[in-house]
C-alpha atoms as a PDB file:
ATOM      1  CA  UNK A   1      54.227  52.230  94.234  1.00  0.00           C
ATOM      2  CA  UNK A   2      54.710  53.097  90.704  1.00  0.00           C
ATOM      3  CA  UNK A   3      53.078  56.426  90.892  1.00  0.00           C
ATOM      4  CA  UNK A   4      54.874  57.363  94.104  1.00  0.00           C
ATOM      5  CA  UNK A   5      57.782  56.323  92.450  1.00  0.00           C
ATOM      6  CA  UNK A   6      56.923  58.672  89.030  1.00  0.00           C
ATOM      7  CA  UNK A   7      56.011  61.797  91.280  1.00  0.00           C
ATOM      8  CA  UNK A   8      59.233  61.549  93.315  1.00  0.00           C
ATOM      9  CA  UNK A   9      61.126  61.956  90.575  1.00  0.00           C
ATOM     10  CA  UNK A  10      58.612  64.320  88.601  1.00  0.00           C
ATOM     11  CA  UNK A  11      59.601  66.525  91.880  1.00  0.00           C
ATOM     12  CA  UNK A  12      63.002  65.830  92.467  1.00  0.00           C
ATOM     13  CA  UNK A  13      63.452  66.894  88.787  1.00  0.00           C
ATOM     14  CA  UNK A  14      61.230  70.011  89.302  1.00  0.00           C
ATOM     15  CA  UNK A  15      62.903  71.104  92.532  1.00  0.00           C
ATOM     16  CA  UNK A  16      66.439  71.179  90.359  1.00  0.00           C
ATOM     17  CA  UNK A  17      65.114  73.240  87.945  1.00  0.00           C
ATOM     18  CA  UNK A  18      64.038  75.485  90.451  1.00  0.00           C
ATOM     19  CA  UNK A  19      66.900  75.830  92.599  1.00  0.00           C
ATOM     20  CA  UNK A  20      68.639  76.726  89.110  1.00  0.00           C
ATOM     21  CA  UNK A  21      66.067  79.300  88.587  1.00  0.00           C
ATOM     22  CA  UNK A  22      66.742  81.156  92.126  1.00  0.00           C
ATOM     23  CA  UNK A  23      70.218  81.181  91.141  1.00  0.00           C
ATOM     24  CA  UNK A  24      69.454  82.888  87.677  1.00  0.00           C
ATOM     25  CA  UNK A  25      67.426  85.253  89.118  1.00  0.00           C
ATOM     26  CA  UNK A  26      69.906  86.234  92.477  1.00  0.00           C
ATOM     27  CA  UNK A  27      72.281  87.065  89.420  1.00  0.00           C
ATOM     28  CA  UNK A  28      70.200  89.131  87.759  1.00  0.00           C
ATOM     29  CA  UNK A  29      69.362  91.146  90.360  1.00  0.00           C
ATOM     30  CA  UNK A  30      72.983  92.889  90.132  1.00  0.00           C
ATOM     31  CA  UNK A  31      72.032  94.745  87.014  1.00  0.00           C
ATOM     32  CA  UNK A  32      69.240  96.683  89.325  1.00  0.00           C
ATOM     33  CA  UNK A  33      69.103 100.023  91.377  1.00  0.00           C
ATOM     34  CA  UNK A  34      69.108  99.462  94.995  1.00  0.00           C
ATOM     35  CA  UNK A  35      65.217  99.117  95.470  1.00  0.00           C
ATOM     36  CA  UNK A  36      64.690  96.355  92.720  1.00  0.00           C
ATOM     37  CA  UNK A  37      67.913  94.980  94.078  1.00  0.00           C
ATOM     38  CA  UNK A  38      65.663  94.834  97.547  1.00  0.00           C
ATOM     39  CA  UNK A  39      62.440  93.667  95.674  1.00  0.00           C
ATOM     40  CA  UNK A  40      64.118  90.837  94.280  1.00  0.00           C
ATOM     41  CA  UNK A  41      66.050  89.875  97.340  1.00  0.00           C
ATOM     42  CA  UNK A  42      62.536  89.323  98.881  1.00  0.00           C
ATOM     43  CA  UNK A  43      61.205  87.804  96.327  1.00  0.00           C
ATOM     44  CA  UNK A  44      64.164  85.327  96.615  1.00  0.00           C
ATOM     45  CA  UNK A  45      63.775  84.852  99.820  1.00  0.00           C
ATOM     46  CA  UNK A  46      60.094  83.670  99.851  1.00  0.00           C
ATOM     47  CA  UNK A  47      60.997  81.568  96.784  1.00  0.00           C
ATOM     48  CA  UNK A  48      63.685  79.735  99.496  1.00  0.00           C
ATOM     49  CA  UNK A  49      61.555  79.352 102.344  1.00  0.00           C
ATOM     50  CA  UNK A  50      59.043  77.941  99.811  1.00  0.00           C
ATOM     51  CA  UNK A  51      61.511  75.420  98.254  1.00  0.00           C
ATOM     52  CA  UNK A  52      63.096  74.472 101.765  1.00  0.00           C
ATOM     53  CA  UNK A  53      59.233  73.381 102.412  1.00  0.00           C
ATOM     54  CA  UNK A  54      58.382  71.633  99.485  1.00  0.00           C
ATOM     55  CA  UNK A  55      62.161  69.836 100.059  1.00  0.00           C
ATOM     56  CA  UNK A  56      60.864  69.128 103.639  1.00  0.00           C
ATOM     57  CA  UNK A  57      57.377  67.504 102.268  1.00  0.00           C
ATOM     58  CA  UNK A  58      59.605  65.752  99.148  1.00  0.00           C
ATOM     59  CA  UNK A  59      61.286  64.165 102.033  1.00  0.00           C
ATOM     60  CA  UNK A  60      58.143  62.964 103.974  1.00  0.00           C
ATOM     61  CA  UNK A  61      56.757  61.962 100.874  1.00  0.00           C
ATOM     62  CA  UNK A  62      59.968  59.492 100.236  1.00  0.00           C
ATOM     63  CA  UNK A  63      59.839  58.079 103.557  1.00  0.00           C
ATOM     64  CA  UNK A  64      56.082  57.719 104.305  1.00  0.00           C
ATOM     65  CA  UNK A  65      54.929  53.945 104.358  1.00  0.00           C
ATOM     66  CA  UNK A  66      52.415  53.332 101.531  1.00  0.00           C
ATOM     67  CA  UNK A  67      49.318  53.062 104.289  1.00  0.00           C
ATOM     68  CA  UNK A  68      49.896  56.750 104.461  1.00  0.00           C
ATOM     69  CA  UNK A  69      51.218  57.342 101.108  1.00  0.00           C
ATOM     70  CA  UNK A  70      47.737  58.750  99.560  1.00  0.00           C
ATOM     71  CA  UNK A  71      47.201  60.966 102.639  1.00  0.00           C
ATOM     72  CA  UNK A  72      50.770  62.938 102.640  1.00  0.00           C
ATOM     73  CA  UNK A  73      50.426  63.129  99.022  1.00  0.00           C
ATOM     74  CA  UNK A  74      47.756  66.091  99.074  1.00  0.00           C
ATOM     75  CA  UNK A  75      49.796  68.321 101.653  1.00  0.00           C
ATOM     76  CA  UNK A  76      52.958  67.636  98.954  1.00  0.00           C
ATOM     77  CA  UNK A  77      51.087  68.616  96.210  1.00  0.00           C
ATOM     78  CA  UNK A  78      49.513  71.901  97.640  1.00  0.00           C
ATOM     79  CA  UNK A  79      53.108  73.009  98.480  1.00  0.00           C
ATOM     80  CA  UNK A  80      53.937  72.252  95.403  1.00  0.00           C
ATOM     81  CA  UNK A  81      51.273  74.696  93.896  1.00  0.00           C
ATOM     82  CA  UNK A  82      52.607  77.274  96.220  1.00  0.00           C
ATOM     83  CA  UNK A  83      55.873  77.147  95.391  1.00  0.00           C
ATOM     84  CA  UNK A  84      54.970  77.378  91.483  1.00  0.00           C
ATOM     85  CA  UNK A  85      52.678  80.409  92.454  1.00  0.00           C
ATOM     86  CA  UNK A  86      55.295  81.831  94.308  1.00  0.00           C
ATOM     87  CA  UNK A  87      57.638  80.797  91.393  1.00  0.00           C
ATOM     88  CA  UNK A  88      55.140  82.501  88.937  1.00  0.00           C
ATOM     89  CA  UNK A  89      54.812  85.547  91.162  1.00  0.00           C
ATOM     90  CA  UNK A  90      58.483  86.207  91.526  1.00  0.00           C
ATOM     91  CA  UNK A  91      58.933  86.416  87.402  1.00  0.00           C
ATOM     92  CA  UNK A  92      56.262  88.716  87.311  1.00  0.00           C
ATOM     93  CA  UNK A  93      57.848  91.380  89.397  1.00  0.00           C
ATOM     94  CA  UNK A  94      61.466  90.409  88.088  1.00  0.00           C
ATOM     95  CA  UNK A  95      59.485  91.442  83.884  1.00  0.00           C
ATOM     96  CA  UNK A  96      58.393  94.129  85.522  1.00  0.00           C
ATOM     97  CA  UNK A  97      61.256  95.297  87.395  1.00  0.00           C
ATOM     98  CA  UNK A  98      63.437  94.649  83.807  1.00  0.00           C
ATOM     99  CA  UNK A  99      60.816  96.488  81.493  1.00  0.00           C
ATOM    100  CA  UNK A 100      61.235  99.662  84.421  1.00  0.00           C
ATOM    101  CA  UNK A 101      65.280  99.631  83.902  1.00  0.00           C
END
């Protein structure tokens, strides 16, 4: 219970931090030309659907019994990786799209 408890709120703290990062980047995007404005929007878009997910799985995880704890903890964690992969991806292109301006 104790490690279900610790990677709740490992996640939960993680998923904050994130949403703060989407917002961060959605502002920056205003300083671009219409085609990095475009890039970034879809960029920011994936990095939504990808959050909305790992929210989704978050929740699962907080409700699941612990019988099934060990077995929804896998699928949670893999989107997790995505979503830090997708997080990872989308600073790339924003660096790039701020060393082109």
């Amino acid at each position: 219970m104790k490690q279900k408890m610790e990677l709740l709120s490992k996640m939960s703290f993680q998923l904050g931090a994130w949403s703060q990062k989407i917002e961060h980047l959605n502002e920056k995007s205003g300083q671009f030309g219409r085609e990095q404005k475009k890039e970034l929007a879809k960029q920011i878009q994936i990095l939504k659907g990808k959050q909305k997910q790992a929210k989704e799985n978050l929740n699962e995880l907080k409700n699941s019994s612990e019988d099934v704890w060990d077995d929804i903890k896998d699928g949670v964690e893999k989107a997790w990786d995505d979503l830090k992969d997708a997080f990872d991806s989308a600073h790339s292109k924003y660096d790039a799209i701020k060393k082109k301006k």
